[in-house]
PDB file of N, CA and C in Angstrom:
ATOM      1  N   UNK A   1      11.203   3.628 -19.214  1.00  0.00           N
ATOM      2  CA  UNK A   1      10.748   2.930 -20.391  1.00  0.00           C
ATOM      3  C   UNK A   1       9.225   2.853 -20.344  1.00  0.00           C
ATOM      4  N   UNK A   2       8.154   2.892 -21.551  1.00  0.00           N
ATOM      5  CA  UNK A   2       6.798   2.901 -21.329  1.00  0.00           C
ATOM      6  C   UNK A   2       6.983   1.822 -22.448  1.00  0.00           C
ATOM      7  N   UNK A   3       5.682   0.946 -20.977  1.00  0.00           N
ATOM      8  CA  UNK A   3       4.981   0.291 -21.799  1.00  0.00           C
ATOM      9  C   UNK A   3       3.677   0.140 -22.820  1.00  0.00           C
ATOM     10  N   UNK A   4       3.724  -0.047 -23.630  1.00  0.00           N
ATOM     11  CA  UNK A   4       2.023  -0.326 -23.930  1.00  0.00           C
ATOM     12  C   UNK A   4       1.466  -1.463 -23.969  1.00  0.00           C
ATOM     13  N   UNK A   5       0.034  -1.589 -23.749  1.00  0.00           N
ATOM     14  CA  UNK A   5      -0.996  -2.613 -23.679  1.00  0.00           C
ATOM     15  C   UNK A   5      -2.072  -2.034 -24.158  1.00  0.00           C
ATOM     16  N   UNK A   6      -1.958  -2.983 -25.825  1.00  0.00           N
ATOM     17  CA  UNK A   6      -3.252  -2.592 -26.487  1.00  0.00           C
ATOM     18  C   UNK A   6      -4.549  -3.690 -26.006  1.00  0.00           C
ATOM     19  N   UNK A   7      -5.716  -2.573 -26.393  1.00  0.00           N
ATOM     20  CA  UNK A   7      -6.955  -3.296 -25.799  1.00  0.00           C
ATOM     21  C   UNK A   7      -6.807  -4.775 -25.571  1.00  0.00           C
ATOM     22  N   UNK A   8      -7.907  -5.778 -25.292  1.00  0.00           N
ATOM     23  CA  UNK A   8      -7.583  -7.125 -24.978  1.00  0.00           C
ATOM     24  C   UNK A   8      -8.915  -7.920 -24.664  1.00  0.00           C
ATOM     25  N   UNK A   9     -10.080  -7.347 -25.180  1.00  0.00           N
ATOM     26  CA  UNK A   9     -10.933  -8.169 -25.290  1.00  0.00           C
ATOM     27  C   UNK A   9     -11.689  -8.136 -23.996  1.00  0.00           C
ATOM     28  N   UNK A  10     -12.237  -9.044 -23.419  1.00  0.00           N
ATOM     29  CA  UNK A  10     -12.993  -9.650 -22.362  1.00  0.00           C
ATOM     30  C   UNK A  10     -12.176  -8.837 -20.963  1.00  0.00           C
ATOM     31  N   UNK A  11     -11.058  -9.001 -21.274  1.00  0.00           N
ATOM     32  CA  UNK A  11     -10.305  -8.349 -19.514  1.00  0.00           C
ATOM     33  C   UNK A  11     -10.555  -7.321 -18.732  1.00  0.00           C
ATOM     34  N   UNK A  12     -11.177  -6.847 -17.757  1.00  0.00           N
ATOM     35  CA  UNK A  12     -11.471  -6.072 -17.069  1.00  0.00           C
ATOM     36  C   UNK A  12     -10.051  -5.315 -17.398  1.00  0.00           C
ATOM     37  N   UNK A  13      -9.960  -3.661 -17.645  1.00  0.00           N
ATOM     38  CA  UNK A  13      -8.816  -2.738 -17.783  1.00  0.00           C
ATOM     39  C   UNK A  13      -8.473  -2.333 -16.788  1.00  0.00           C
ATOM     40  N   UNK A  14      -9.271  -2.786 -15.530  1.00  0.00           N
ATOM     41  CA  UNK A  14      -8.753  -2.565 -14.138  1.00  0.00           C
ATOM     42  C   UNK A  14      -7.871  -3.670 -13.932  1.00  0.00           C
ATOM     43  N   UNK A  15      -7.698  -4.513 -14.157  1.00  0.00           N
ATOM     44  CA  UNK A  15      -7.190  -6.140 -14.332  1.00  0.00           C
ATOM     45  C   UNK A  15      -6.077  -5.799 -15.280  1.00  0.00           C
ATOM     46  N   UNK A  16      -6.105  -4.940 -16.585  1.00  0.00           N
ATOM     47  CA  UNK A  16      -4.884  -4.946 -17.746  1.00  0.00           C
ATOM     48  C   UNK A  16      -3.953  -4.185 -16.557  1.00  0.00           C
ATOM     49  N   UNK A  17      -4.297  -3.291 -16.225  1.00  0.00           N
ATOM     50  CA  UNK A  17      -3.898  -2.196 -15.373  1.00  0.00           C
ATOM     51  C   UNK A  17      -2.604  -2.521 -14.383  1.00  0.00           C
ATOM     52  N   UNK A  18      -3.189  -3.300 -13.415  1.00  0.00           N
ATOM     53  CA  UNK A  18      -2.430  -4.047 -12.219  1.00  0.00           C
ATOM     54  C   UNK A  18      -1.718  -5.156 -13.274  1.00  0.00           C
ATOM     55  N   UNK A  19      -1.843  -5.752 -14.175  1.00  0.00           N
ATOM     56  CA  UNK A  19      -0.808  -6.533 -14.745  1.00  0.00           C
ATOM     57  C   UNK A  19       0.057  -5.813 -15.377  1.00  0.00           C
ATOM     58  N   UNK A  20      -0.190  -4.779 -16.271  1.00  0.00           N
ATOM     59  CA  UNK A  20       1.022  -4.025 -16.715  1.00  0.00           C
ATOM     60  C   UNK A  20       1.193  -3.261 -16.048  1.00  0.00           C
ATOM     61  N   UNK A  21       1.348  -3.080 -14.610  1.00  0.00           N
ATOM     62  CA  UNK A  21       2.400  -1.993 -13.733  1.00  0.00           C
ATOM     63  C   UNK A  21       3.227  -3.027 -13.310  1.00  0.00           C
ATOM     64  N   UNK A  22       2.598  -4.640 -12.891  1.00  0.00           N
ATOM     65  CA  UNK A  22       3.271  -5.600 -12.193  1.00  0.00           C
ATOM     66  C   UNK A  22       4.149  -5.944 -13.361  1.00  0.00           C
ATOM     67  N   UNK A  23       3.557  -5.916 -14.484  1.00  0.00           N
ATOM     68  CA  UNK A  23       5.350  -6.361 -15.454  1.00  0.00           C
ATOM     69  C   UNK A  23       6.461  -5.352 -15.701  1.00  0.00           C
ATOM     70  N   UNK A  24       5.706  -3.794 -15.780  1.00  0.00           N
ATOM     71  CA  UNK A  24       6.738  -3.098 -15.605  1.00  0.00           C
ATOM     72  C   UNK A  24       7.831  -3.011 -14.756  1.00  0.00           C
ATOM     73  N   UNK A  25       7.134  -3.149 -13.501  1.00  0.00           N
ATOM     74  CA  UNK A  25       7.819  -3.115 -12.174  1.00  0.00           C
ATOM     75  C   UNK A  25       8.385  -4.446 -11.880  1.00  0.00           C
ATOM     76  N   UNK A  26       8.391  -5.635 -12.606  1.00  0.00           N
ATOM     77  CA  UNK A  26       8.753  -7.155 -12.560  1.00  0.00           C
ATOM     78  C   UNK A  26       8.311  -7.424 -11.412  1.00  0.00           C
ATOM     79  N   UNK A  27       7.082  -7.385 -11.164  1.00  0.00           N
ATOM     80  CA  UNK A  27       6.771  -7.854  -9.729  1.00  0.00           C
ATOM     81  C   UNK A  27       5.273  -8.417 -10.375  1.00  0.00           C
ATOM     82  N   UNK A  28       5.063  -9.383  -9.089  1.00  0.00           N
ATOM     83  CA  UNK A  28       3.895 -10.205  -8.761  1.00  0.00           C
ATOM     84  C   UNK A  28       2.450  -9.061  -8.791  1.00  0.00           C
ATOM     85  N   UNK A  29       1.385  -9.073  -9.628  1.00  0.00           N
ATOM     86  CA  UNK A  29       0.164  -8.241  -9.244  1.00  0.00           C
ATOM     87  C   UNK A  29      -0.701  -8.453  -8.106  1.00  0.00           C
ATOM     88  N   UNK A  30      -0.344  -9.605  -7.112  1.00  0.00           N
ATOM     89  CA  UNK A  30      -1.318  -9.497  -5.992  1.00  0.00           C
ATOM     90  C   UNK A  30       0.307  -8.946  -4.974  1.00  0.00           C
ATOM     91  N   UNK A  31       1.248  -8.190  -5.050  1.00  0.00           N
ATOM     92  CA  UNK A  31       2.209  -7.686  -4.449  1.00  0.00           C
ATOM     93  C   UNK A  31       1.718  -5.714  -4.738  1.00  0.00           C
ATOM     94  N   UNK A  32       1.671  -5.723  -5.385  1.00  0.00           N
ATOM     95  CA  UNK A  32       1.409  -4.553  -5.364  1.00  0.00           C
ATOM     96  C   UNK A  32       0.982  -3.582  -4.370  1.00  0.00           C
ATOM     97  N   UNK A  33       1.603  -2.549  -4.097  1.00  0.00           N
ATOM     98  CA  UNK A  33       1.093  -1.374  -3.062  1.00  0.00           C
ATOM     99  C   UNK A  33       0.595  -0.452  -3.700  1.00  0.00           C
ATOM    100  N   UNK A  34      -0.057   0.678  -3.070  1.00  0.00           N
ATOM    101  CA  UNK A  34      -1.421   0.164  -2.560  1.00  0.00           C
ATOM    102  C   UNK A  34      -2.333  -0.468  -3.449  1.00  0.00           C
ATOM    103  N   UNK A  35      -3.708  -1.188  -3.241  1.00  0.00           N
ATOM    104  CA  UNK A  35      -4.159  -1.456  -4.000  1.00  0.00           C
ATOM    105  C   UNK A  35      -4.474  -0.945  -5.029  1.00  0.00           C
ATOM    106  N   UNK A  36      -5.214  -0.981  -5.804  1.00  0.00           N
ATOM    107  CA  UNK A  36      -5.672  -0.247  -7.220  1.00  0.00           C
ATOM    108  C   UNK A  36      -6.852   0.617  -6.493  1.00  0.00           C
ATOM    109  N   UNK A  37      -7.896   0.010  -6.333  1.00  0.00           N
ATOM    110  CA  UNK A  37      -9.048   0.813  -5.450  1.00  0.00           C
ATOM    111  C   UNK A  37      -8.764   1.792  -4.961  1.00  0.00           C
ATOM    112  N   UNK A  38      -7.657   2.091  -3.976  1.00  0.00           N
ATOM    113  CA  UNK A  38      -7.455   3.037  -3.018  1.00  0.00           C
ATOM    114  C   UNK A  38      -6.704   3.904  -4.212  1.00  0.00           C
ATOM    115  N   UNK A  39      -6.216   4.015  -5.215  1.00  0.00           N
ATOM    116  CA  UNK A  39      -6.149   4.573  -6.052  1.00  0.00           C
ATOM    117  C   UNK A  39      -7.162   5.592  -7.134  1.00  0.00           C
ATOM    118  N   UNK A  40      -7.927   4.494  -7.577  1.00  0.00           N
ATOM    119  CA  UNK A  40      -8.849   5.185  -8.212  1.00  0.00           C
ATOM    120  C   UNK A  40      -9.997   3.796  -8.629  1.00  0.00           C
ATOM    121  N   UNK A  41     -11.281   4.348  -8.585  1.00  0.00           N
ATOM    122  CA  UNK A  41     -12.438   3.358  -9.026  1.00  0.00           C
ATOM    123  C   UNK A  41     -12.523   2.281  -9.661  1.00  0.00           C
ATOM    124  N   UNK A  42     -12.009   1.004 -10.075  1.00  0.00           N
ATOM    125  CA  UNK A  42     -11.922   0.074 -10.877  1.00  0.00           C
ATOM    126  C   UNK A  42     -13.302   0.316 -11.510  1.00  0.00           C
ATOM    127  N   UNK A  43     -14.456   0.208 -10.874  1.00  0.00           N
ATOM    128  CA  UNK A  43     -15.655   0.086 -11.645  1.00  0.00           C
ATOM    129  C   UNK A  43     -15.666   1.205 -12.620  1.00  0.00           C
ATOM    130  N   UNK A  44     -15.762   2.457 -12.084  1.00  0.00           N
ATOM    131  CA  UNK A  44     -15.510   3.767 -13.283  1.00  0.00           C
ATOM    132  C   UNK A  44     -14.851   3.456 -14.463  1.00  0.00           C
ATOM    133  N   UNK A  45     -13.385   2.751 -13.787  1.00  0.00           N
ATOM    134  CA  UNK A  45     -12.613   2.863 -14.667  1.00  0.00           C
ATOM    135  C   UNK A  45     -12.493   2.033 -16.145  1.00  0.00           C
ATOM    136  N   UNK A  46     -13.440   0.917 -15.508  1.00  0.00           N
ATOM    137  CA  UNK A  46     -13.685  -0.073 -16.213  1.00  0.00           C
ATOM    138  C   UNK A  46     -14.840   0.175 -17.490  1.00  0.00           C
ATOM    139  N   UNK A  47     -15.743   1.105 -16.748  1.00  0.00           N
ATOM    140  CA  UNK A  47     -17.021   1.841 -17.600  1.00  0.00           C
ATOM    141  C   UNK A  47     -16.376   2.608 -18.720  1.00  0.00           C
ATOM    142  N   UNK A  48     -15.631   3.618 -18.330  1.00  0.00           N
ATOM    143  CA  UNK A  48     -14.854   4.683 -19.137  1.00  0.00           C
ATOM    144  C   UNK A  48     -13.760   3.623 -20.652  1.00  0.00           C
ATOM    145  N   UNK A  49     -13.715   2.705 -19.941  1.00  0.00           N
ATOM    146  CA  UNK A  49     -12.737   1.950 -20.964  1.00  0.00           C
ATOM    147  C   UNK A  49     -14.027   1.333 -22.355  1.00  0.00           C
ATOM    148  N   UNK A  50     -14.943   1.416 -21.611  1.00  0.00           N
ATOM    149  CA  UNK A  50     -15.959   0.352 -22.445  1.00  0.00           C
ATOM    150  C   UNK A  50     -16.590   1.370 -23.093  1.00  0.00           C
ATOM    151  N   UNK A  51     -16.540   2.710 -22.903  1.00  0.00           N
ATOM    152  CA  UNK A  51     -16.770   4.149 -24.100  1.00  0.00           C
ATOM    153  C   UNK A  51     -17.369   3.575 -25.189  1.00  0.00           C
ATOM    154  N   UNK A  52     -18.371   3.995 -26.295  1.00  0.00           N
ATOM    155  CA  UNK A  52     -18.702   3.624 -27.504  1.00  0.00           C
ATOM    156  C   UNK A  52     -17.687   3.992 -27.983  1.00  0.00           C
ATOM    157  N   UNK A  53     -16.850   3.471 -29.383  1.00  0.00           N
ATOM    158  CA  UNK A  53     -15.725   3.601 -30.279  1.00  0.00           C
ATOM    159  C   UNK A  53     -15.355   5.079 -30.327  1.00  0.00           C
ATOM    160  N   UNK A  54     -17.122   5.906 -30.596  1.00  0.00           N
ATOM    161  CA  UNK A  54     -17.013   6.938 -31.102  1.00  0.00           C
ATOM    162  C   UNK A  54     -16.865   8.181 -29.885  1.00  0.00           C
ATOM    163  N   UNK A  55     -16.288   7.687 -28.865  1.00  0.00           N
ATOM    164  CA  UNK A  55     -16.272   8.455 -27.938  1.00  0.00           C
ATOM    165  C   UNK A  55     -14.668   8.375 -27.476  1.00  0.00           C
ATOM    166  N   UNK A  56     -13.773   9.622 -27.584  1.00  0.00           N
ATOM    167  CA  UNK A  56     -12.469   9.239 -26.875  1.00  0.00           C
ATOM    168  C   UNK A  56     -12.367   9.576 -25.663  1.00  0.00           C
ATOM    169  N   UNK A  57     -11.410   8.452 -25.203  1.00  0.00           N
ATOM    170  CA  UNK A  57     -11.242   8.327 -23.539  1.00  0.00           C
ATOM    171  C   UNK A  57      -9.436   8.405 -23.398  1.00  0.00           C
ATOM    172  N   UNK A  58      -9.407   9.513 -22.289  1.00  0.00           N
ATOM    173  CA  UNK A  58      -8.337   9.481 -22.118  1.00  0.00           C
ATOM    174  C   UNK A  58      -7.922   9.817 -20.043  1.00  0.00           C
ATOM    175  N   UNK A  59      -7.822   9.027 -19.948  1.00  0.00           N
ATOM    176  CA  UNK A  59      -7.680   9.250 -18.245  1.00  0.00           C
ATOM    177  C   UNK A  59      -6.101   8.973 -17.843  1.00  0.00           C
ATOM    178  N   UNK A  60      -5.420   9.673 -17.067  1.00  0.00           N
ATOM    179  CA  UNK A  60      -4.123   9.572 -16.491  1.00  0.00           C
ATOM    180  C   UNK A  60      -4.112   9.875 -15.377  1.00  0.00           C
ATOM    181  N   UNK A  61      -3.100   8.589 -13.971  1.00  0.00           N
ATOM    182  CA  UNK A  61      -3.312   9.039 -13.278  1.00  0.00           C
ATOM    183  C   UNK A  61      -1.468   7.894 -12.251  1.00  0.00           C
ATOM    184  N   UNK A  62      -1.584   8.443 -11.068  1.00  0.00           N
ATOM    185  CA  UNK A  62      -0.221   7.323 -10.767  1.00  0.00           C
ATOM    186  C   UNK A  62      -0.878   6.280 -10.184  1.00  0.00           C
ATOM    187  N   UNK A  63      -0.027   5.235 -10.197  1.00  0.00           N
ATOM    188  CA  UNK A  63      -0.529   4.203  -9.317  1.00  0.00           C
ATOM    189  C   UNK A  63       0.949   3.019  -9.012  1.00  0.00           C
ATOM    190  N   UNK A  64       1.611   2.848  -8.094  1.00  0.00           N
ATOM    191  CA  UNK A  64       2.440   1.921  -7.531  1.00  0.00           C
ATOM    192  C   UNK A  64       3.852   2.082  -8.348  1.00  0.00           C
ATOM    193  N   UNK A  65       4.276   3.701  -8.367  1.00  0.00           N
ATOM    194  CA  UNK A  65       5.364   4.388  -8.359  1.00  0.00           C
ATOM    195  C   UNK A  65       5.287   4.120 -10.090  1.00  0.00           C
ATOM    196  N   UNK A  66       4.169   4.570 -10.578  1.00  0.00           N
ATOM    197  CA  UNK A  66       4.372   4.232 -12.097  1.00  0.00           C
ATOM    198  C   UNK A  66       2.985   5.338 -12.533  1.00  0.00           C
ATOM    199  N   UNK A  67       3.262   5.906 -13.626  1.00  0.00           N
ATOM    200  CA  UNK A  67       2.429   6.937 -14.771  1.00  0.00           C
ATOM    201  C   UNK A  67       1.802   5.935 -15.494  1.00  0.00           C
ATOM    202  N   UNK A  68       0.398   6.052 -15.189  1.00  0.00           N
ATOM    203  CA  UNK A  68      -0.577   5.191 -15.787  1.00  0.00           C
ATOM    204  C   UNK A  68      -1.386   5.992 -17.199  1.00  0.00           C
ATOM    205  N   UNK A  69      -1.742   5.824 -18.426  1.00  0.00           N
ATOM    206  CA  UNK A  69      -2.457   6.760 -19.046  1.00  0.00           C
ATOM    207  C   UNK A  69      -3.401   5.315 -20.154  1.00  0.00           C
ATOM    208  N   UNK A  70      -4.711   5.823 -19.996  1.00  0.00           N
ATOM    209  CA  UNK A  70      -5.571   4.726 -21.041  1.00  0.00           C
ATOM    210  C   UNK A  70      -5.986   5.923 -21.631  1.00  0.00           C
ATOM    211  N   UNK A  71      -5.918   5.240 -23.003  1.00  0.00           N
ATOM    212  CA  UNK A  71      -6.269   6.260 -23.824  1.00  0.00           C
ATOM    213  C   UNK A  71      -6.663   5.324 -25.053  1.00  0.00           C
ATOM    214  N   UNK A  72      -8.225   5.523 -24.830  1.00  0.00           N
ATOM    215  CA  UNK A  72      -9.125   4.631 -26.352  1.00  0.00           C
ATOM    216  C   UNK A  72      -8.559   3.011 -25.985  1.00  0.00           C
ATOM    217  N   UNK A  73      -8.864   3.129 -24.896  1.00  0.00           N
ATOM    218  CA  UNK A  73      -8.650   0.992 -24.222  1.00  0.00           C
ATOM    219  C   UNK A  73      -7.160   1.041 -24.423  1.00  0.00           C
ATOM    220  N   UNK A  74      -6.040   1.681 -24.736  1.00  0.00           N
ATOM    221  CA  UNK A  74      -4.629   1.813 -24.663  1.00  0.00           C
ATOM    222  C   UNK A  74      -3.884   1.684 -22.987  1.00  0.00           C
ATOM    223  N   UNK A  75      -3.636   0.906 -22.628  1.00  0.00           N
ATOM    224  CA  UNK A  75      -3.027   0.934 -21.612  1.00  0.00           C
ATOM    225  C   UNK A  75      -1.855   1.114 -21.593  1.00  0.00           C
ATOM    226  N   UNK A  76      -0.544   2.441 -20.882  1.00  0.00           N
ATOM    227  CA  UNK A  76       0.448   2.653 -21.299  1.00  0.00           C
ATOM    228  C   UNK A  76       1.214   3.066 -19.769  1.00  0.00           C
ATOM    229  N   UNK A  77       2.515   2.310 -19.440  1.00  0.00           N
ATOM    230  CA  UNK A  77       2.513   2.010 -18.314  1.00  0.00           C
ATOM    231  C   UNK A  77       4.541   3.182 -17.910  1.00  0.00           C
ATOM    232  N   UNK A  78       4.733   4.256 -17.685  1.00  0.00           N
ATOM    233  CA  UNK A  78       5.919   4.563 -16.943  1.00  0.00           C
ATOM    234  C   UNK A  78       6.129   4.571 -15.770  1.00  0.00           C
ATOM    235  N   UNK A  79       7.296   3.772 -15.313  1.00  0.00           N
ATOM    236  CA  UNK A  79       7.751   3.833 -14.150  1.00  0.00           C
ATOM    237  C   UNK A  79       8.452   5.287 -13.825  1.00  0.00           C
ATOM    238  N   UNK A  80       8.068   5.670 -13.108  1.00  0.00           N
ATOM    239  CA  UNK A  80       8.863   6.720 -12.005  1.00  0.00           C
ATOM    240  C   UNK A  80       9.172   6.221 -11.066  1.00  0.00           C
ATOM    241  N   UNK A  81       9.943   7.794 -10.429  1.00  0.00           N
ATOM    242  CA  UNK A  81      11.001   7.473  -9.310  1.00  0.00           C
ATOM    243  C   UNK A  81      10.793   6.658  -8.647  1.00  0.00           C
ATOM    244  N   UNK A  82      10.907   5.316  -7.744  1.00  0.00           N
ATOM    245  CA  UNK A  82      10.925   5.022  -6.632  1.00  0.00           C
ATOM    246  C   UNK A  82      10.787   5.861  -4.987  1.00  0.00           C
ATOM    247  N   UNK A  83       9.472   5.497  -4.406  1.00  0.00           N
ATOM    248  CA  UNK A  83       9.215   6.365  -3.268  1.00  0.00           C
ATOM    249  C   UNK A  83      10.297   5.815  -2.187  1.00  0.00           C
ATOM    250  N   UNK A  84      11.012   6.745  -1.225  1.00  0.00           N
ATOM    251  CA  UNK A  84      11.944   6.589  -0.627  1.00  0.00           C
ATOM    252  C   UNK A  84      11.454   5.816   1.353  1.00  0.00           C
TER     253      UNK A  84
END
């Protein structure tokens, strides 16, 4: 099932990020494996989200057994397989 999370104002999208994998996954966001960091740049990622309007952003990548994709401050969250 994918979720989406449209933009949200003030929230760091490194922050939307780890909350919508943790609701996908019904779990706690300071539970999460591995961190987000060891994943990919929060700061980058956070820059790339803040794009002028007129610029599209589209980055995809995994993070805590789930298909992550922002696209234009869109946060959109699939779970995959479970790692064994």
């Amino acid at each position: 099932m994918n979720k989406h999370h449209p933009p949200r104002g003030a929230q760091p999208t490194s922050l939307r990020i780890v909350e919508a994998v943790a609701d996908a996954l019904d779990s706690d966001p300071s539970t999460l494996k591995p961190p987000l960091a060891t994943v990919v740049d929060p700061d980058a990622l956070d820059s790339l989200a803040d794009s002028p309007p007129e610029c599209s952003v589209e980055v995809t990548f995994t993070y805590a057994n789930c298909l992550i994709s922002l696209t234009d401050g869109t946060v959109e969250v699939q779970p995959t397989e479970a790692a064994d």
